[in-house]
C-alpha atoms as a PDB file:
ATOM      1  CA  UNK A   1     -56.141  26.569  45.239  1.00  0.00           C
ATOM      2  CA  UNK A   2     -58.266  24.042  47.678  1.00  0.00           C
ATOM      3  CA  UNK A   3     -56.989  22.027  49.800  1.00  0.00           C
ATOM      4  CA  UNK A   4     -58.480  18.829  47.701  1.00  0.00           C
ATOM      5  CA  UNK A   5     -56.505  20.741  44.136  1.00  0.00           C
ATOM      6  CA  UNK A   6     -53.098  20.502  46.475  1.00  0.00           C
ATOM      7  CA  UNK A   7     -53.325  17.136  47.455  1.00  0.00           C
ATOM      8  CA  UNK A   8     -54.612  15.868  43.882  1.00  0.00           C
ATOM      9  CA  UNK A   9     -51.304  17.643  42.593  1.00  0.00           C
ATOM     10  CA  UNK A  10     -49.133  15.981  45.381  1.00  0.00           C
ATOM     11  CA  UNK A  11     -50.492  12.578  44.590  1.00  0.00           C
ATOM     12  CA  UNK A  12     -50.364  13.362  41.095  1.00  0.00           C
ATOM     13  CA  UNK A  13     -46.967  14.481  41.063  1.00  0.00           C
ATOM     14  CA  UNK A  14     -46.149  11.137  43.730  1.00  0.00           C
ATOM     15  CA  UNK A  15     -47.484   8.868  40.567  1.00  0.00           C
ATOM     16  CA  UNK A  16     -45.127  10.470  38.077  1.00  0.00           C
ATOM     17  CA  UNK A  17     -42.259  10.310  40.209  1.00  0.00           C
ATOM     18  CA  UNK A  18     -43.107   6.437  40.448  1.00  0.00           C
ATOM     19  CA  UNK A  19     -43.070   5.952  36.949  1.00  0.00           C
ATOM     20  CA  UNK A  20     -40.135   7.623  35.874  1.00  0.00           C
ATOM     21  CA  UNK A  21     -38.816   5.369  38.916  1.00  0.00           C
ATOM     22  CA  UNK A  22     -39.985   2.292  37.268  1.00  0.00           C
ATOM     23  CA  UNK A  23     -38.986   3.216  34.082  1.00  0.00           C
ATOM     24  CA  UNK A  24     -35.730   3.717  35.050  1.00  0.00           C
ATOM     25  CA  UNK A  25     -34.863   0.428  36.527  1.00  0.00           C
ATOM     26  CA  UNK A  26     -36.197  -1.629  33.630  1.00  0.00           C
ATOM     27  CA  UNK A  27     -34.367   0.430  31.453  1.00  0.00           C
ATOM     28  CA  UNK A  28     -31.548   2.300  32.767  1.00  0.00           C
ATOM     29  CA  UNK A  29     -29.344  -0.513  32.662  1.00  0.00           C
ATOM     30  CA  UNK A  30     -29.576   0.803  29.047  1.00  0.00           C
ATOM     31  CA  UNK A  31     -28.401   3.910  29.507  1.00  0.00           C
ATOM     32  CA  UNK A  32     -25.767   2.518  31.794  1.00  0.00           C
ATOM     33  CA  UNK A  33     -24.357  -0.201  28.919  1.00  0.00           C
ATOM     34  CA  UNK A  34     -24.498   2.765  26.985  1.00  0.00           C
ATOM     35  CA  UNK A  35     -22.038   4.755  28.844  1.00  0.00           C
ATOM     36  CA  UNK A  36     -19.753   2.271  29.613  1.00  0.00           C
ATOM     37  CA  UNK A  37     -19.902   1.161  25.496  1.00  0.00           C
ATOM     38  CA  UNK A  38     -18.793   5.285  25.054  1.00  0.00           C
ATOM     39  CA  UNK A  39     -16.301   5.312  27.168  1.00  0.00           C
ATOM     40  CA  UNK A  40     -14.634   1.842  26.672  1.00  0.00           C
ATOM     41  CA  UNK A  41     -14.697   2.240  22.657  1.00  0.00           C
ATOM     42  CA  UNK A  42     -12.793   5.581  23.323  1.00  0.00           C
ATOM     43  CA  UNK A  43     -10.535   4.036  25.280  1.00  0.00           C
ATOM     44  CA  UNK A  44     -10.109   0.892  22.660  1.00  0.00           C
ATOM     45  CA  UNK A  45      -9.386   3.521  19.946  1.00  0.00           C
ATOM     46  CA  UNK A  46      -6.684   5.396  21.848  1.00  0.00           C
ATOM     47  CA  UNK A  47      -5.036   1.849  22.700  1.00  0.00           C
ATOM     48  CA  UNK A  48      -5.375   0.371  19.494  1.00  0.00           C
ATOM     49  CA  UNK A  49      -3.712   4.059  17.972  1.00  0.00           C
ATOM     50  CA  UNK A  50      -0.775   3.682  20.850  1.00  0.00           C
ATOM     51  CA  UNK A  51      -0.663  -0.440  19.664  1.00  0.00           C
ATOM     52  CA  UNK A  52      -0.044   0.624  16.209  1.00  0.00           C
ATOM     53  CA  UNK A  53       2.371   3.614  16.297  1.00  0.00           C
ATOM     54  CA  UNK A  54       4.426   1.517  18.724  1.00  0.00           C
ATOM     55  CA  UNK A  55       4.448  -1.527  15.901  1.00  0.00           C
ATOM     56  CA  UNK A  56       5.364   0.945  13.123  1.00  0.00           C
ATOM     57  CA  UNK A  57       7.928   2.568  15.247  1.00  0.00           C
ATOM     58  CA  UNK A  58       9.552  -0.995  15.898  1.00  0.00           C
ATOM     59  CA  UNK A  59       9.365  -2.059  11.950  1.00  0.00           C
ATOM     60  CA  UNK A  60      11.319   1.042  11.204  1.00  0.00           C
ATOM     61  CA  UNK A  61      13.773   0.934  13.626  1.00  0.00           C
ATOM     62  CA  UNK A  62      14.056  -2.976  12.817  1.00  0.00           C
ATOM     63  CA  UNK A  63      14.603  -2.010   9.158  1.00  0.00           C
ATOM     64  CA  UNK A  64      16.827   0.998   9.839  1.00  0.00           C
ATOM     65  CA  UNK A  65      19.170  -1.583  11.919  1.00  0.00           C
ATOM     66  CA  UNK A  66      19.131  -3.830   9.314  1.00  0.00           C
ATOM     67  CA  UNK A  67      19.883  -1.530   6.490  1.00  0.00           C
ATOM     68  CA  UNK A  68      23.076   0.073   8.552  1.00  0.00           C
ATOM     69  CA  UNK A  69      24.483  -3.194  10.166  1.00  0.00           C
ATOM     70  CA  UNK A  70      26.570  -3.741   7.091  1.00  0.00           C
ATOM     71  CA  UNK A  71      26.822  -0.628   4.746  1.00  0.00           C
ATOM     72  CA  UNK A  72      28.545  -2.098   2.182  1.00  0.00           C
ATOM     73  CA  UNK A  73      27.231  -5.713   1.935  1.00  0.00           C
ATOM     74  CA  UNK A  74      23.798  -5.819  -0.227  1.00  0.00           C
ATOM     75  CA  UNK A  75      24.048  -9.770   0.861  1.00  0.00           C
ATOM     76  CA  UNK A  76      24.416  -9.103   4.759  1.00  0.00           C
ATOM     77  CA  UNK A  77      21.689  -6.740   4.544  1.00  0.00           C
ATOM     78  CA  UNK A  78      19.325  -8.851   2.761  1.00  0.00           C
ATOM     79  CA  UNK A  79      20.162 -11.109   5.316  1.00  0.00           C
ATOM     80  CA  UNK A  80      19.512  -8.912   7.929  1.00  0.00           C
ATOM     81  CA  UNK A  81      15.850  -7.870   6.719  1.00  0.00           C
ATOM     82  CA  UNK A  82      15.007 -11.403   6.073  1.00  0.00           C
ATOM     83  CA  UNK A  83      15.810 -11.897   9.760  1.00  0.00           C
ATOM     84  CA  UNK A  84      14.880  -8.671  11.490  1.00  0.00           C
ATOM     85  CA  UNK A  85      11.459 -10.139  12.626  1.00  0.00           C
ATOM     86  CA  UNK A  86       9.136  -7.357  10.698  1.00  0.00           C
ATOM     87  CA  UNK A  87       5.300  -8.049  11.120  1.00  0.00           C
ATOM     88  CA  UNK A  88       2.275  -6.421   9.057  1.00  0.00           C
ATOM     89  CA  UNK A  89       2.400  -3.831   5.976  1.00  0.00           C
ATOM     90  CA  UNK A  90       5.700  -3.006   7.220  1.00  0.00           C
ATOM     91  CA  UNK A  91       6.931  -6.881   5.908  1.00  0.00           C
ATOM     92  CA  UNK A  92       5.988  -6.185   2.701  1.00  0.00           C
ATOM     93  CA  UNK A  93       8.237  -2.930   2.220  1.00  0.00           C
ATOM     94  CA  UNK A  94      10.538  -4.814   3.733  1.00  0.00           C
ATOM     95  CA  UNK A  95      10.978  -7.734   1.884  1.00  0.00           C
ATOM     96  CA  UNK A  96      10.720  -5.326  -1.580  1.00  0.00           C
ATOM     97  CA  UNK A  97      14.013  -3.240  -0.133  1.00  0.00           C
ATOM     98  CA  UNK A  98      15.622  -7.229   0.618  1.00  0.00           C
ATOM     99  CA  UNK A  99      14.529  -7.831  -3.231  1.00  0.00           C
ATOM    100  CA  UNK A 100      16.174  -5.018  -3.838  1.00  0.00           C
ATOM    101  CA  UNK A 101      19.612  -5.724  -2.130  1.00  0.00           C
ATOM    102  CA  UNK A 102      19.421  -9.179  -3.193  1.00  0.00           C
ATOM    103  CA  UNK A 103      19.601  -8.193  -6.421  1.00  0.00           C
ATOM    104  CA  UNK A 104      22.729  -5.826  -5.583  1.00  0.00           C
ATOM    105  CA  UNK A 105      24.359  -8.893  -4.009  1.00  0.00           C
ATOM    106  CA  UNK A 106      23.911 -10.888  -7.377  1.00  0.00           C
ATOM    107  CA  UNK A 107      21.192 -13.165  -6.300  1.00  0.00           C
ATOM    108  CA  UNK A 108      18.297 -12.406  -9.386  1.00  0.00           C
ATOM    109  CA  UNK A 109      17.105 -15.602  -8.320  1.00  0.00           C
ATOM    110  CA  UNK A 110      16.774 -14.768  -4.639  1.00  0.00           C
ATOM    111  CA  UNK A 111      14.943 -10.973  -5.433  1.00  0.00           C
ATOM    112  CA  UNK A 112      12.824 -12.343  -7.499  1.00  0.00           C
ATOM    113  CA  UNK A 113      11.359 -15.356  -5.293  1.00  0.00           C
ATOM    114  CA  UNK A 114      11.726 -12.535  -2.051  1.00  0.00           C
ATOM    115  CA  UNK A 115       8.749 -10.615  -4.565  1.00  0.00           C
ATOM    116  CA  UNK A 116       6.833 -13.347  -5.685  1.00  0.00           C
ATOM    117  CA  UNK A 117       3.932 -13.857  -3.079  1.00  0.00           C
ATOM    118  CA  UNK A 118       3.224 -10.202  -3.556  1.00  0.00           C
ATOM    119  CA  UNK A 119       2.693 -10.775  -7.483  1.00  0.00           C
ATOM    120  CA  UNK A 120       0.073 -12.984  -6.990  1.00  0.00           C
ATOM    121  CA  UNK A 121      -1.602 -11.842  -4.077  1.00  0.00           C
ATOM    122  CA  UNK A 122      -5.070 -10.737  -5.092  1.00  0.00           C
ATOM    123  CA  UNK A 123      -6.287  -9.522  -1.806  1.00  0.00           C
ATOM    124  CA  UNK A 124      -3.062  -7.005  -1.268  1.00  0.00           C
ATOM    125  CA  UNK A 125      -3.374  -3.274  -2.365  1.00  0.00           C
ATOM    126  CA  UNK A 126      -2.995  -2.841  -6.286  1.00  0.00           C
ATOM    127  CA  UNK A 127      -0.149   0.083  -4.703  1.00  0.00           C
ATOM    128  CA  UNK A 128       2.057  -3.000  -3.212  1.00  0.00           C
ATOM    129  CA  UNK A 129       0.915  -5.818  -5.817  1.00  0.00           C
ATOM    130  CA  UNK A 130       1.795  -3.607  -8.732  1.00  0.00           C
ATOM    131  CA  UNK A 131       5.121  -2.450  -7.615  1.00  0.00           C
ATOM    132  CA  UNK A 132       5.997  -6.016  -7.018  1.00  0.00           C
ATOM    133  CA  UNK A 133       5.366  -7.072 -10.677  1.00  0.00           C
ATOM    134  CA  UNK A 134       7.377  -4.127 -11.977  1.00  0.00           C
ATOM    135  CA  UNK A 135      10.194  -4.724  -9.387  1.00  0.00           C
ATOM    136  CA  UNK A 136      10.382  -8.059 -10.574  1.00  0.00           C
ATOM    137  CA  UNK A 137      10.213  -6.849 -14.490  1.00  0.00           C
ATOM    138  CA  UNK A 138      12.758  -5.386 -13.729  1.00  0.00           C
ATOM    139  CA  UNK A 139      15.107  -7.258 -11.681  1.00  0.00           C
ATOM    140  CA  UNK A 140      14.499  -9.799 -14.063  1.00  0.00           C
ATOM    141  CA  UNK A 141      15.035  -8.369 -17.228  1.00  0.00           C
ATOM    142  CA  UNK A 142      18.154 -10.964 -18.272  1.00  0.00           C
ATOM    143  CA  UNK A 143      16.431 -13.714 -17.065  1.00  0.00           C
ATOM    144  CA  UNK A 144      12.644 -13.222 -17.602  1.00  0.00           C
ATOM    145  CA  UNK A 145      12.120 -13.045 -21.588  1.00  0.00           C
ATOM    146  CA  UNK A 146      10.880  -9.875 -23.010  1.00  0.00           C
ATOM    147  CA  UNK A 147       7.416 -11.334 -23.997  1.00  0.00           C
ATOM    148  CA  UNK A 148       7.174 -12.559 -20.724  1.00  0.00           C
ATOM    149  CA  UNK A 149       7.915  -9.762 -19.044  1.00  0.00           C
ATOM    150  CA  UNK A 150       5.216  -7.912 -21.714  1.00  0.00           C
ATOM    151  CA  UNK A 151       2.782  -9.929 -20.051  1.00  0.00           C
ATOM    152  CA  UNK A 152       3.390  -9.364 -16.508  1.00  0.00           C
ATOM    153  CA  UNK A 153       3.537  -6.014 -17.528  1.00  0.00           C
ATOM    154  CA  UNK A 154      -0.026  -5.850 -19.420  1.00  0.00           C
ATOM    155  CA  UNK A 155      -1.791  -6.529 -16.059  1.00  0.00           C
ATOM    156  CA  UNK A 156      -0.507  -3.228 -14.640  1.00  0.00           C
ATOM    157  CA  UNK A 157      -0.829  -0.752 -17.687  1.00  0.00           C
ATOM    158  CA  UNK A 158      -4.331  -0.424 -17.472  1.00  0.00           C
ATOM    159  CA  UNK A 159      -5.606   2.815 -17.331  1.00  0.00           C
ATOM    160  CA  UNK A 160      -5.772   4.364 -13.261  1.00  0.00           C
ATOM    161  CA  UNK A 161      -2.836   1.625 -12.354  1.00  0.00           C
ATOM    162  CA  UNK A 162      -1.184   3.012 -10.050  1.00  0.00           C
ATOM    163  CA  UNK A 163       1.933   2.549 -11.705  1.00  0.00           C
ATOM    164  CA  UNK A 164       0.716   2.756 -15.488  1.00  0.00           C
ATOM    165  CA  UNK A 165       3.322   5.110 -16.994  1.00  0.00           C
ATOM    166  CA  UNK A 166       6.077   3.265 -15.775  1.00  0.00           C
ATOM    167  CA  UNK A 167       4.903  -0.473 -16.501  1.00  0.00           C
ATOM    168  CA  UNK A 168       4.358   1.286 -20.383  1.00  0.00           C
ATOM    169  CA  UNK A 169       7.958   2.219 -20.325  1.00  0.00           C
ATOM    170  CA  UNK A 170       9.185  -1.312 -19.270  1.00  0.00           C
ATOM    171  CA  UNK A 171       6.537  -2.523 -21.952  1.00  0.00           C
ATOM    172  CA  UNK A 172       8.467  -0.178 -24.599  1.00  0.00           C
ATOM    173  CA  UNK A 173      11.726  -1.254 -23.760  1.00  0.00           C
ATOM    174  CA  UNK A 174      10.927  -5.412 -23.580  1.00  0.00           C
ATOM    175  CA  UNK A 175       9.608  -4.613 -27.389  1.00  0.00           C
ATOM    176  CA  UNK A 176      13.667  -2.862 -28.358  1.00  0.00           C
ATOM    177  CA  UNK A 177      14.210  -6.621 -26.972  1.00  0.00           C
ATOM    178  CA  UNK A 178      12.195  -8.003 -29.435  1.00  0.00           C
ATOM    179  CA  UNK A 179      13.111  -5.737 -32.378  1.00  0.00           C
ATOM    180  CA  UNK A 180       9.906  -4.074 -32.490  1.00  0.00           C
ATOM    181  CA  UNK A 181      11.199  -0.772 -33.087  1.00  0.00           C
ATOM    182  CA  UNK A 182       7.873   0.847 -34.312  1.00  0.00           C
ATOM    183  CA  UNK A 183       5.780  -0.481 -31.479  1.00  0.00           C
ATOM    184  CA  UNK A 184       8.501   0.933 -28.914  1.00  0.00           C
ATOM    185  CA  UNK A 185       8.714   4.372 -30.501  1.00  0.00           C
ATOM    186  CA  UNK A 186       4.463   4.235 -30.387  1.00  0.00           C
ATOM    187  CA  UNK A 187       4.665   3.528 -26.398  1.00  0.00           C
ATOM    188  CA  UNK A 188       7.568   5.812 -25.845  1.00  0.00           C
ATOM    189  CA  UNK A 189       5.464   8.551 -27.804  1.00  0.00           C
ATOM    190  CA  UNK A 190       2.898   8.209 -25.670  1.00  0.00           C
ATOM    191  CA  UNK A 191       4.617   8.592 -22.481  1.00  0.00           C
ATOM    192  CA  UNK A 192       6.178  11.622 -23.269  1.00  0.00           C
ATOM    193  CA  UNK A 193       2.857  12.989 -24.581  1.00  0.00           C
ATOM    194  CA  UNK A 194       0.917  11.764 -21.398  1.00  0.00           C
ATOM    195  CA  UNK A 195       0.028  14.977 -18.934  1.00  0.00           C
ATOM    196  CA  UNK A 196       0.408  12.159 -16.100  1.00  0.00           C
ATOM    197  CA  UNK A 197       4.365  11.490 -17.086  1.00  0.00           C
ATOM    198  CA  UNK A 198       6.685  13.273 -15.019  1.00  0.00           C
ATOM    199  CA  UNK A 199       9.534  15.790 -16.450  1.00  0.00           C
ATOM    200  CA  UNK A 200      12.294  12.732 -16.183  1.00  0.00           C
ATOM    201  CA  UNK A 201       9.855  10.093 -17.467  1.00  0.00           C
ATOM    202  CA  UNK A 202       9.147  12.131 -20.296  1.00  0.00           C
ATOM    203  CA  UNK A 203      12.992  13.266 -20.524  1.00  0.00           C
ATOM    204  CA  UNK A 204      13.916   9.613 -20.928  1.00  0.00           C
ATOM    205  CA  UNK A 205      11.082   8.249 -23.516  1.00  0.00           C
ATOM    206  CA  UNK A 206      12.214  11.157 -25.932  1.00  0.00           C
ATOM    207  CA  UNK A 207      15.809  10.230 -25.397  1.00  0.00           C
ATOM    208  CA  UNK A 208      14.590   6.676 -26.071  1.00  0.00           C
ATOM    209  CA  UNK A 209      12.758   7.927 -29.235  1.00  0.00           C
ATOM    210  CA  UNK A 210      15.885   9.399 -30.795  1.00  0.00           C
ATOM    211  CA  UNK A 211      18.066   6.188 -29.852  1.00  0.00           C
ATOM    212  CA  UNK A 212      15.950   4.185 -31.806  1.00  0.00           C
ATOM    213  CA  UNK A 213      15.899   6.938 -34.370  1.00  0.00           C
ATOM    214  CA  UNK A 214      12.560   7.689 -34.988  1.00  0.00           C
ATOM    215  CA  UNK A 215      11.931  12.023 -34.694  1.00  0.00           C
ATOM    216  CA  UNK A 216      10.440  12.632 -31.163  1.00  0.00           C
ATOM    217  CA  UNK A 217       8.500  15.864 -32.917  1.00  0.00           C
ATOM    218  CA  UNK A 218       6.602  13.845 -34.964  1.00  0.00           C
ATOM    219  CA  UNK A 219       2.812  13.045 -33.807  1.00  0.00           C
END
């Protein structure tokens, strides 16, 4: 190679090096924002993870400490959920297990208005808004009228509701209420004929099938 080929490679070479230069300080702020997005989103994530297990760990422990501060006083315990300061999805478990010793304690009233928001809540997961309604169905049942509670019951018996089979049984039982025998024994057949039921939901519609006596072999 000639002296000239050397030095056009040198300069050539000298040129390249300037643009890649150039290049990278109008741009490698890019690559720089990049980076630092990387890293700080990682770290984000990994606080956000820590923010949350600590919140779920203090909801549980708040409910725990409310549920044991007075073992055998549903009222004091209601009392103590109520003010036990839970935040987030943990509140609404919470305030279903206060229903729930409310209505221990006596106080229908109480467990049912502790459950309504959640009835009528349409952004909240059908899983929480469901169980709600068929909490309160439940709780309810000598104070909410059977056609009522039918009703309430309706919206939650459609097919993939989370908690189908059982708002059908409730359903089957608010119709004995109402003297519709033949319409109970229908929904109690179906239960126990449904490959979704469970053994002891399937168990208790035939038991309910012969109660009303009506032949739980019969299609």
């Amino acid at each position: 190679m000639s002296n000239t080929d050397s030095f056009i490679d040198e300069v050539t070479e000298e040129v390249q090096r300037d643009k890649l230069y150039a290049v990278l300080r109008k741009y490698g702020w890019i690559g720089i924002v990049a980076v630092v997005g990387i890293v700080g989103g990682a770290a984000y994530n990994e606080w956000s993870k820590s923010k949350a297990e600590a919140a779920a760990q203090a909801n549980g422990d708040a409910i725990t400490a409310a549920l044991t501060s007075a073992d055998d006083d549903a009222a004091a315990r209601a009392e103590a959920l109520g003010a036990a300061g839970i935040t987030g999805a943990a509140r609404i478990v919470s305030d279903m297990v206060r229903a729930g010793e409310l209505h221990a304690a006596g106080d229908t009233t109480g467990a049912i208005a502790a459950l309504a928001p959640y009835t009528v809540d349409a952004t909240l997961d059908a899983i929480y808004r469901d169980l709600a309604v068929l909490k309160t169905t439940m709780i309810g049942a000598d104070e909410i009228a059977p056609e009522d509670r039918i009703a309430q019951l309706a919206g939650i018996a459609s097919p993939g509701a989370p908690y189908r089979l059982l708002a059908e049984e409730q359903i089957a039982t608010a119709q004995v209420e109402l003297g519709d025998v033949e319409a109970a024994v229908s929904g109690f057949r179906a239960i126990s004929q449904d490959v979704e039921a469970t053994e002891a939901l399937r168990r208790r519609s035939l038991q309910m099938i012969v109660a009303l006596g009506a032949d739980p072999t019969a299609e």
